[in-house]
N, C-alpha and C. Protein backbone atom coordinates (compact mmCIF):
# COMPACT_ATOMS: atom_id res chain seq x y z
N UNK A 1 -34.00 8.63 13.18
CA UNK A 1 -32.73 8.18 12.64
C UNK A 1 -32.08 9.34 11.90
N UNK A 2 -30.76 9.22 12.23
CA UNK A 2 -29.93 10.24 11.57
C UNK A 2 -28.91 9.53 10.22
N UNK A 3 -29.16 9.94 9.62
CA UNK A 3 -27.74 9.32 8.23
C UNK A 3 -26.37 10.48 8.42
N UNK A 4 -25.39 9.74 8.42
CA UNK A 4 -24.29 10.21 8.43
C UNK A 4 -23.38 9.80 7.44
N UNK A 5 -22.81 11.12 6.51
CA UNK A 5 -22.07 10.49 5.35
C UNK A 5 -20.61 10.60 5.52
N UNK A 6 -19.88 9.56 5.21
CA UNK A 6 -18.64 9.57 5.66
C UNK A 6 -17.62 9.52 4.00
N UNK A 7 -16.73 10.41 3.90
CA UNK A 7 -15.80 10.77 3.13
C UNK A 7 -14.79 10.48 3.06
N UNK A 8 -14.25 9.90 2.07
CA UNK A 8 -12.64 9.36 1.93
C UNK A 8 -11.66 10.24 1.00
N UNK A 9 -10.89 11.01 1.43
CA UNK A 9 -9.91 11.99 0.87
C UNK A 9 -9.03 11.46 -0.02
N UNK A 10 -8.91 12.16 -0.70
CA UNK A 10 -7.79 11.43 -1.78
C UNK A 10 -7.85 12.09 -2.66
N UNK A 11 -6.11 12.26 -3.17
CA UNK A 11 -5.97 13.65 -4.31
C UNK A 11 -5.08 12.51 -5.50
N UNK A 12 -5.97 13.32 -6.42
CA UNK A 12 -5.80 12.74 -7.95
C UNK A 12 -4.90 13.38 -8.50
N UNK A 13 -3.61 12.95 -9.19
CA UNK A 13 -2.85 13.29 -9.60
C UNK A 13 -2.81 12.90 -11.07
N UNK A 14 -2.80 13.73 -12.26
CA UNK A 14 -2.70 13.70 -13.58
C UNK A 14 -2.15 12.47 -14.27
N UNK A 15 -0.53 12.65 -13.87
CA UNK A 15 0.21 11.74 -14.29
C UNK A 15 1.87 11.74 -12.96
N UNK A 16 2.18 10.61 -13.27
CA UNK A 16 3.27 10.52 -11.85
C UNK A 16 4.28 11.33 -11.62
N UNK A 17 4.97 11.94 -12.99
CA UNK A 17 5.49 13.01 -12.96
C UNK A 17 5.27 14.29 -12.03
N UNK A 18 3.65 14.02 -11.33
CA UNK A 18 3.48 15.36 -10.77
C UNK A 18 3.22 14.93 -8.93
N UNK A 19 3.78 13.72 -9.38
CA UNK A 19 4.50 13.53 -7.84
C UNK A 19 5.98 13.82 -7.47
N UNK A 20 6.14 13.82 -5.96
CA UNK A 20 7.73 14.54 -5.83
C UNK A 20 8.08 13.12 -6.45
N UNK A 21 9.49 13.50 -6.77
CA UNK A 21 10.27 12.36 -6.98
C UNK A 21 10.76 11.48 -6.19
N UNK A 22 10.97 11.40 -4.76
CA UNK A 22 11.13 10.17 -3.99
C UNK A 22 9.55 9.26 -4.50
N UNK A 23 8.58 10.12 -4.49
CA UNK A 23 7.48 9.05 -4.91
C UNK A 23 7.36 8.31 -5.99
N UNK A 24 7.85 9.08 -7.20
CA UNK A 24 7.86 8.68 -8.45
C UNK A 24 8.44 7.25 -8.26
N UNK A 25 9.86 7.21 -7.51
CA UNK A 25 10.28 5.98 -7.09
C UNK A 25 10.12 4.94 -6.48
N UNK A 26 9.23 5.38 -5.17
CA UNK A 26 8.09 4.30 -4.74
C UNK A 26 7.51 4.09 -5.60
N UNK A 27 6.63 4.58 -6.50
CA UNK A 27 6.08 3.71 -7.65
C UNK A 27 6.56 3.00 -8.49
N UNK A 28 7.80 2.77 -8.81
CA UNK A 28 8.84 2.21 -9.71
C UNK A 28 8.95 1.07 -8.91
N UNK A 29 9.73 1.26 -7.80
CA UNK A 29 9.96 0.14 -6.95
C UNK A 29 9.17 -0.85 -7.14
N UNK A 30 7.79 -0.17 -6.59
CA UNK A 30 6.15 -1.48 -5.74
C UNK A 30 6.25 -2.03 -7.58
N UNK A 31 6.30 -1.82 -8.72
CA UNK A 31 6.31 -2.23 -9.77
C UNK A 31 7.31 -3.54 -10.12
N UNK A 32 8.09 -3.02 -9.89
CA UNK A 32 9.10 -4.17 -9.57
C UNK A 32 9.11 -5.30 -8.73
N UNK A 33 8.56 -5.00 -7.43
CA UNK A 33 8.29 -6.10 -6.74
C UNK A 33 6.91 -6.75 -7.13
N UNK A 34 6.19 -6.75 -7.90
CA UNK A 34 4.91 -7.57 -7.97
C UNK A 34 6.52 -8.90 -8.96
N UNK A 35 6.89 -8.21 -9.63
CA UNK A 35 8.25 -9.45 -9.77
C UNK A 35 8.65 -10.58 -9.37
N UNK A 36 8.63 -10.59 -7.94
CA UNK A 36 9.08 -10.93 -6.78
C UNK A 36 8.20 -11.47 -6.28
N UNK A 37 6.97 -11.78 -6.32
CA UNK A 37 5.16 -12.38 -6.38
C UNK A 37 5.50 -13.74 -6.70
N UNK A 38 4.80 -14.54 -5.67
CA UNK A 38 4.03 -15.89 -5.74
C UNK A 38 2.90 -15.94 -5.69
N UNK A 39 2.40 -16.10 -6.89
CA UNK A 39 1.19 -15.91 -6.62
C UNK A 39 0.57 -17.01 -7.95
N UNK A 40 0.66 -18.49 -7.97
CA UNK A 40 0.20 -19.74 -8.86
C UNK A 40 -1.12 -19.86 -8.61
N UNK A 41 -1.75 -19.52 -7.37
CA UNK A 41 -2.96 -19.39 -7.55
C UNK A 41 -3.85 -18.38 -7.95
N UNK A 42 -4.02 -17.05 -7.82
CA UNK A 42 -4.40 -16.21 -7.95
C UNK A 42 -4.24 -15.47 -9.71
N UNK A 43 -2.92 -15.78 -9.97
CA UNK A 43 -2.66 -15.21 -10.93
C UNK A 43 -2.18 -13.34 -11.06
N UNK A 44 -2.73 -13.25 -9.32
CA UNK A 44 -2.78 -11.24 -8.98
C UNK A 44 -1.39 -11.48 -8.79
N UNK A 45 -0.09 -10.63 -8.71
CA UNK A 45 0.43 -10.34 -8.38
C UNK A 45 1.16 -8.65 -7.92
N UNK A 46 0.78 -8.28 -6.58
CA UNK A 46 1.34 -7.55 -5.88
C UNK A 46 2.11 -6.63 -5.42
N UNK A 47 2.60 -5.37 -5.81
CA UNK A 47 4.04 -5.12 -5.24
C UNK A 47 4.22 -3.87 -4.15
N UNK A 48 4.71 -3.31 -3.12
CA UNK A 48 4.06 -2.51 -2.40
C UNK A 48 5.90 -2.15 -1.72
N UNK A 49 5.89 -0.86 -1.90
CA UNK A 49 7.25 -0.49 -1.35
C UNK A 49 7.49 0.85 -0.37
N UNK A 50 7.98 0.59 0.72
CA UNK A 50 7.77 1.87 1.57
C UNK A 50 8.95 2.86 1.35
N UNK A 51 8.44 4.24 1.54
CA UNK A 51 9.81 5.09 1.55
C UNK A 51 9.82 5.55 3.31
N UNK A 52 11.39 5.06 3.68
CA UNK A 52 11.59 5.23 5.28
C UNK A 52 11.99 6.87 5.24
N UNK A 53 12.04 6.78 6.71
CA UNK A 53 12.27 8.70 7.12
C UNK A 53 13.77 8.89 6.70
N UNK A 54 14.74 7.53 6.41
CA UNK A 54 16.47 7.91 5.98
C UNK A 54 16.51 7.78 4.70
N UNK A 55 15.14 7.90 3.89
CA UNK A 55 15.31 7.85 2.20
C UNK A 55 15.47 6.05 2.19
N UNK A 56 15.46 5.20 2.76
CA UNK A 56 15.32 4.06 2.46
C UNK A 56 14.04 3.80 1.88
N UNK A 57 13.99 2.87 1.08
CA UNK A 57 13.54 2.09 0.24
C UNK A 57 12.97 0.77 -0.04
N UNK A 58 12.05 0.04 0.91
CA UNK A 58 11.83 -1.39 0.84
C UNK A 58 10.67 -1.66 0.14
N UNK A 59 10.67 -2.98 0.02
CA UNK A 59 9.67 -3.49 -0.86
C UNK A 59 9.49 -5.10 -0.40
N UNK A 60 7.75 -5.58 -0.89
CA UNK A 60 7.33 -6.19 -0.62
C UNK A 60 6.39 -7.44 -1.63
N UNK A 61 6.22 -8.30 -2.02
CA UNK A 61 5.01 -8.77 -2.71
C UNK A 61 4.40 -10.13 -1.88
N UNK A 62 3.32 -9.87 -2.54
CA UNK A 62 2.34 -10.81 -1.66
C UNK A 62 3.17 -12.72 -2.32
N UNK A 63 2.82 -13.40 -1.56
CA UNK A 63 3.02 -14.49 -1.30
C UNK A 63 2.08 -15.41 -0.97
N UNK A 64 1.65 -16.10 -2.22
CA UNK A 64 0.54 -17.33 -1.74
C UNK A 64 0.75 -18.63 -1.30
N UNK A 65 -0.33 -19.42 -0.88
CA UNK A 65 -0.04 -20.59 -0.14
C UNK A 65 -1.51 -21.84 -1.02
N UNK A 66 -0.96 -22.90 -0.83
CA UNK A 66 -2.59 -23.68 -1.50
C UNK A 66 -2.99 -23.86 0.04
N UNK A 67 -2.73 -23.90 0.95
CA UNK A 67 -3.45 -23.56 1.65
C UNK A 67 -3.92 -22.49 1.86
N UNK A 68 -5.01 -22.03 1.04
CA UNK A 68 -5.74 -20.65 0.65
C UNK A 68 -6.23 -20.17 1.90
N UNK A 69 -6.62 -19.26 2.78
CA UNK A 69 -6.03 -17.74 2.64
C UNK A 69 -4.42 -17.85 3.80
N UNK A 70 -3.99 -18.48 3.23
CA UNK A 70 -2.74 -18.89 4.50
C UNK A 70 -1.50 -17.99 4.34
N UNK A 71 -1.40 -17.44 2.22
CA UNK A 71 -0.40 -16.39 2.12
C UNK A 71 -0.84 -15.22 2.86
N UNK A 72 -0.02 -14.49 2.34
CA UNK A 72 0.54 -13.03 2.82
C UNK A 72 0.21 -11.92 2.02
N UNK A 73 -0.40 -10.71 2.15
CA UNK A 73 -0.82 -9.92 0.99
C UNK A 73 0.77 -8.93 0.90
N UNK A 74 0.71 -8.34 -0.26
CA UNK A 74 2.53 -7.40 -0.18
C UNK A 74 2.51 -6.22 1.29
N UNK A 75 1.16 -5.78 1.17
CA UNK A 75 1.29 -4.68 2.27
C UNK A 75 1.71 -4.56 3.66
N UNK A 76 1.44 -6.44 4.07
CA UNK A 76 1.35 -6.60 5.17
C UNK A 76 2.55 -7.10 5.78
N UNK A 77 3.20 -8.25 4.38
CA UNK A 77 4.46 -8.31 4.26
C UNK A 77 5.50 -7.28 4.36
N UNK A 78 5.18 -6.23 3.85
CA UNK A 78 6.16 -5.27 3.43
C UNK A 78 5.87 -4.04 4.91
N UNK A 79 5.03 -3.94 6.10
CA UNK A 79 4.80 -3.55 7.43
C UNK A 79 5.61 -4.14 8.33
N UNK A 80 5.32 -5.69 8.30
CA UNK A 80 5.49 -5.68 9.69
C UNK A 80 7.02 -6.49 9.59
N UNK A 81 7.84 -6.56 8.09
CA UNK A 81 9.22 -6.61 7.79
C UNK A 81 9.98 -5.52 8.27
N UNK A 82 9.20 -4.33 7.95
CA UNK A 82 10.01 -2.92 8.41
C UNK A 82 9.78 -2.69 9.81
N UNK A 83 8.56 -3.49 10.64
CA UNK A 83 8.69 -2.91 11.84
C UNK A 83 9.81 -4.01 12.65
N UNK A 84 9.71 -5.37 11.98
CA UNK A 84 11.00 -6.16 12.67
C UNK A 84 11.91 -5.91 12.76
N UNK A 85 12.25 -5.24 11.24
CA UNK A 85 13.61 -4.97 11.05
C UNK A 85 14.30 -3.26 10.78
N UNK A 86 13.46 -2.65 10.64
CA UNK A 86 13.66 -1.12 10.85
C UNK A 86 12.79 -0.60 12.35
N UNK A 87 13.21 -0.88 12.98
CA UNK A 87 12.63 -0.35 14.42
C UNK A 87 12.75 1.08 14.91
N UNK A 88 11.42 1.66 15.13
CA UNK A 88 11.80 3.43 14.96
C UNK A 88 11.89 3.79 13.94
N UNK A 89 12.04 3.63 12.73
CA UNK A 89 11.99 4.28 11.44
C UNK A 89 10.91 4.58 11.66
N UNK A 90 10.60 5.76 10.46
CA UNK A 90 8.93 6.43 10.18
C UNK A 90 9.05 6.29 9.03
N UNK A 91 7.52 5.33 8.98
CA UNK A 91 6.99 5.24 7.71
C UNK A 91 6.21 6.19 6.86
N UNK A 92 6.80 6.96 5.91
CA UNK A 92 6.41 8.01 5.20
C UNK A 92 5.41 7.98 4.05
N UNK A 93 5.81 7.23 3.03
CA UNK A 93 4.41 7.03 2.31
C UNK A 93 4.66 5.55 2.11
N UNK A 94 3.74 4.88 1.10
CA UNK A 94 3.88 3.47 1.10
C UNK A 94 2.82 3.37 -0.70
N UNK A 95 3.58 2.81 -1.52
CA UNK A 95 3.09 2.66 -2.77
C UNK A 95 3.03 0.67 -2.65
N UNK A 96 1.09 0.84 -3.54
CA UNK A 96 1.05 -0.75 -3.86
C UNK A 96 0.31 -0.56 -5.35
N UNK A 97 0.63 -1.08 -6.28
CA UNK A 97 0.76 -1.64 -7.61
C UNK A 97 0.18 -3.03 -7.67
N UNK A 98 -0.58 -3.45 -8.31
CA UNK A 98 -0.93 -4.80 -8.91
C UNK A 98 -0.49 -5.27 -10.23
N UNK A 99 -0.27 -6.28 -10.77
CA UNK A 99 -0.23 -7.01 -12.26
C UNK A 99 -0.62 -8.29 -12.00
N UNK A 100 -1.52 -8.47 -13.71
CA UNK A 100 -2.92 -9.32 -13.67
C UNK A 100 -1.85 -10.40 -14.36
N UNK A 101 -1.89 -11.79 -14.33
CA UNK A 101 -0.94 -12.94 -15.13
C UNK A 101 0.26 -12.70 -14.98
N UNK A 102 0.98 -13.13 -16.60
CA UNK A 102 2.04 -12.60 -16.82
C UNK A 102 2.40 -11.77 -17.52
N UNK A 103 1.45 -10.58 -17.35
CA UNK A 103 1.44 -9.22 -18.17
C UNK A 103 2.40 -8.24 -17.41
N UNK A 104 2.88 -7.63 -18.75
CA UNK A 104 3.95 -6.06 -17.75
C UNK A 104 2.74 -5.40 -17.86
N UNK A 105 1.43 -5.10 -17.54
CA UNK A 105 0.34 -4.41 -17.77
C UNK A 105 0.52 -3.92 -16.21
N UNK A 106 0.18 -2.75 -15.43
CA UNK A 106 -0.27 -2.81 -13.88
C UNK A 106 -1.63 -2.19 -14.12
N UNK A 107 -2.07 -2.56 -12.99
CA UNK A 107 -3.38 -1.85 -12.93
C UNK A 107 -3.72 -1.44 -11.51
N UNK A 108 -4.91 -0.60 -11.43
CA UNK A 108 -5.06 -0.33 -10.13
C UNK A 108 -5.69 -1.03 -8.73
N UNK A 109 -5.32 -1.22 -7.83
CA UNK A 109 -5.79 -1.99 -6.86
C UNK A 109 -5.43 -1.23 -4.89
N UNK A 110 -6.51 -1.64 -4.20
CA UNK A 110 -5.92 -0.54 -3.15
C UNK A 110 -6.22 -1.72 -2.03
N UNK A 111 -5.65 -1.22 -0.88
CA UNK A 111 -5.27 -2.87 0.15
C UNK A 111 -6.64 -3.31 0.55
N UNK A 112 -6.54 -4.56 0.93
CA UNK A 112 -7.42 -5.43 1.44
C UNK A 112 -7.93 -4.52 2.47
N UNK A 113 -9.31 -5.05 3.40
CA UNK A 113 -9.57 -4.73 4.78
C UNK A 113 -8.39 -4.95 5.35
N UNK A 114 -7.57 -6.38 5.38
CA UNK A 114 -6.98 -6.20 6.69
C UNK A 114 -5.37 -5.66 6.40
N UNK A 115 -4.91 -5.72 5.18
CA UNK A 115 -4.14 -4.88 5.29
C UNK A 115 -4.49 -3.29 5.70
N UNK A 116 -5.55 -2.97 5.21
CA UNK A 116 -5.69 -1.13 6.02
C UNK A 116 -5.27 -1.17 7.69
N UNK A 117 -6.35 -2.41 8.24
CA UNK A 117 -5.81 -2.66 9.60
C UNK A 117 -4.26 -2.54 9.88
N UNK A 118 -3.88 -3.05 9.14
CA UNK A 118 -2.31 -3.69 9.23
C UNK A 118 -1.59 -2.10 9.01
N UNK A 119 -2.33 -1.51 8.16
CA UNK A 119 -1.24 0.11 8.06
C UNK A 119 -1.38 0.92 9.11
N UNK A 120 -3.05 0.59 8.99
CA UNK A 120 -3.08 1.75 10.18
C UNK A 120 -2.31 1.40 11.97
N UNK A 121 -2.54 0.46 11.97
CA UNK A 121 -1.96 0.20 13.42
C UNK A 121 -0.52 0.37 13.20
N UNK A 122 0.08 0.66 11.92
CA UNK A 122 1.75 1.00 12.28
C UNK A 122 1.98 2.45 11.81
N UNK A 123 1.03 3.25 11.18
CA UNK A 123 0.66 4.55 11.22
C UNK A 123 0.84 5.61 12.84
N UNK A 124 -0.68 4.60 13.39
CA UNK A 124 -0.90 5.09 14.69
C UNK A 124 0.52 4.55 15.94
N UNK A 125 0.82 3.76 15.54
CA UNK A 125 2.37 3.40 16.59
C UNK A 125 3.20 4.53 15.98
N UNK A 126 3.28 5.06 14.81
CA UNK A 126 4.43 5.76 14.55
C UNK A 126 3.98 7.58 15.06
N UNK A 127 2.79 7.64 14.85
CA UNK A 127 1.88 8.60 15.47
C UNK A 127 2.25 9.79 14.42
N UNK A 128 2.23 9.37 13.22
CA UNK A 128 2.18 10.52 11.89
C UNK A 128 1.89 9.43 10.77
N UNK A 129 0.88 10.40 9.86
CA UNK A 129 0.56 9.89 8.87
C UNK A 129 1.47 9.26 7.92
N UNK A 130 0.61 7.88 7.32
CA UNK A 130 1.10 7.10 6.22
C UNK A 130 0.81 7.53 4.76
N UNK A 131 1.62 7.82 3.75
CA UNK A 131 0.54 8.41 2.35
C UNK A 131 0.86 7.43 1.56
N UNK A 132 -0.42 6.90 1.23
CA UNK A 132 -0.65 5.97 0.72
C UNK A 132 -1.02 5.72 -1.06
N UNK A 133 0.26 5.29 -1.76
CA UNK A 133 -0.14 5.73 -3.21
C UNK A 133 -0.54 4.54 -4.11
N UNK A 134 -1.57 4.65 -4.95
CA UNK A 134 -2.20 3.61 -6.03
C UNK A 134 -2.52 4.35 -6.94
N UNK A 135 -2.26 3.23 -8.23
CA UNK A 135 -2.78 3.41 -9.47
C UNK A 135 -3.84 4.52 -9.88
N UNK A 136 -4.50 4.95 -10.39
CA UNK A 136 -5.64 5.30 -10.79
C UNK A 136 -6.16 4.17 -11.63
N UNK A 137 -7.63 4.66 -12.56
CA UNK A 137 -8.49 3.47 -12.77
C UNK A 137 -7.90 4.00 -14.67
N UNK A 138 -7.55 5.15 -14.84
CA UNK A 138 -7.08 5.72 -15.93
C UNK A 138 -5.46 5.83 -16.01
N UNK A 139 -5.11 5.22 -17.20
CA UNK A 139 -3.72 5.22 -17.63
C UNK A 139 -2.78 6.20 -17.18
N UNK A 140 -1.70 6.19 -16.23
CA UNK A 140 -0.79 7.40 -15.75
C UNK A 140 -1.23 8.18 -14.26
N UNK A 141 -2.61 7.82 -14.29
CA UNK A 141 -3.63 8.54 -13.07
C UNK A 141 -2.57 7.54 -11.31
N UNK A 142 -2.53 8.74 -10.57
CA UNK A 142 -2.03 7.98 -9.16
C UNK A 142 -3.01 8.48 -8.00
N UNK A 143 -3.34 7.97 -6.91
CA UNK A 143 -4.74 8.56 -5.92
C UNK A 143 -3.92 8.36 -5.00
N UNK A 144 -3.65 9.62 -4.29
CA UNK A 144 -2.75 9.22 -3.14
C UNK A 144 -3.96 9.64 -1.49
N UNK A 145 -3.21 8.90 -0.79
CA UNK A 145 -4.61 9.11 0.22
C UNK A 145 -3.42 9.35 1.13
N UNK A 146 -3.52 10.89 1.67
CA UNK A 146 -2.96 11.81 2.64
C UNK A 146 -2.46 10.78 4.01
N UNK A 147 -2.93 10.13 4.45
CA UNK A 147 -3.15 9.10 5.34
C UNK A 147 -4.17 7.69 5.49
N UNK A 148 -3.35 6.80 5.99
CA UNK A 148 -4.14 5.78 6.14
C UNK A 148 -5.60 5.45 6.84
N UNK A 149 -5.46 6.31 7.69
CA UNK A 149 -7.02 6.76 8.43
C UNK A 149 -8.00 6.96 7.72
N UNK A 150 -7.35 7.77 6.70
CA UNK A 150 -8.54 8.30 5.88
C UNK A 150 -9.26 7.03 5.14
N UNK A 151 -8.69 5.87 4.41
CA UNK A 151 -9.35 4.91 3.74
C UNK A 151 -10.20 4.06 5.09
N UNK A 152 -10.11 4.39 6.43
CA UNK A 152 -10.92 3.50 7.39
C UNK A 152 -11.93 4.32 8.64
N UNK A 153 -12.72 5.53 7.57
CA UNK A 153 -13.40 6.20 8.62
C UNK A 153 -14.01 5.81 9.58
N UNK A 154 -14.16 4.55 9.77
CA UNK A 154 -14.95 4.38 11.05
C UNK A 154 -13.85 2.68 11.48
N UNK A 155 -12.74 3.40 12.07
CA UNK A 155 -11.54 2.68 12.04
C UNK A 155 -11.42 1.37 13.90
N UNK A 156 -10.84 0.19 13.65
CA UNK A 156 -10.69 -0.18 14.98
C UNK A 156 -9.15 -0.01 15.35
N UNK A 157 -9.20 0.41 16.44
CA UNK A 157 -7.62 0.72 17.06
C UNK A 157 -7.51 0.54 18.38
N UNK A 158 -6.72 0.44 19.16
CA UNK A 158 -6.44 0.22 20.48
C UNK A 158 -7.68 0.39 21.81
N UNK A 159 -8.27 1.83 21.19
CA UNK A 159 -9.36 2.32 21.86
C UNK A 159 -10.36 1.16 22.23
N UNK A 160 -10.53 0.37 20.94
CA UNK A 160 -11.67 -0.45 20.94
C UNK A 160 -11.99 -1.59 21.80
């Protein structure tokens, strides 16, 4: 038997300031939309906003259902809205934000399994990387992951 160790890339950034500034704004945005969150059961609320290749700007939050797991997480919401309705756009980076109750507190949180699915398959349709930005686990801290691939090293896609 062989062990094989598999690595997930991702660059730590100080504080957000030392992101470009279209990002700074994706992070503002996905902040805003956890706002915009239904979320009576959970209490999580969500917010996740893409920056398009024309400097557009959308945003997303998850949406629950009591028929539990029947909502919508923000990421997935906020994908396959832009692929309905921005067709051909390239998705450039994509910021998701969490807030716990009804706190202005955010904290850090990074997508479900199947939202990764959900990025990566509109990553790989767009056929250039997604950069993918979250919280850190420390106050001001952002972990941006170069591409969506990278959070699913041993990834399923079309091939499969």
């Amino acid at each position: 038997m062989q062990q094989i160790r598999l690595e997930v890339p991702l660059d730590l950034y100080d504080t957000e300031n030392d992101l470009p500034e279209p990002e700074q704004k994706l992070l503002t945005e996905a902040r805003q939309a956890t706002f915009s969150s239904y979320a009576p059961y959970s209490g999580f609320h969500v917010g996740a906003a893409v920056l398009l290749d024309d400097d557009t700007i959308v945003t997303a939050s998850n949406q629950e259902n009591a028929a539990f797991p029947s909502g919508s997480c923000a990421e997935q919401s906020l994908v396959f809205w832009v692929g309905a309705n921005h067709p051909g756009k390239q998705m450039l980076a994509i910021a998701v934000v969490a807030r716990p109750g009804e706190s202005n507190q955010f904290c850090a949180v990074s997508p479900c399994g199947a939202c990764r699915q959900a990025l990566l398959e509109y990553e790989n349709r767009q056929a250039q990387p997604i950069r993918l930005l979250m919280l850190g686990t420390t106050a001001g801290q952002v972990l941006v992951s170069p591409s969506v691939a990278g959070l699913l090293p041993v990834k399923f896609d079309s091939f499969d």
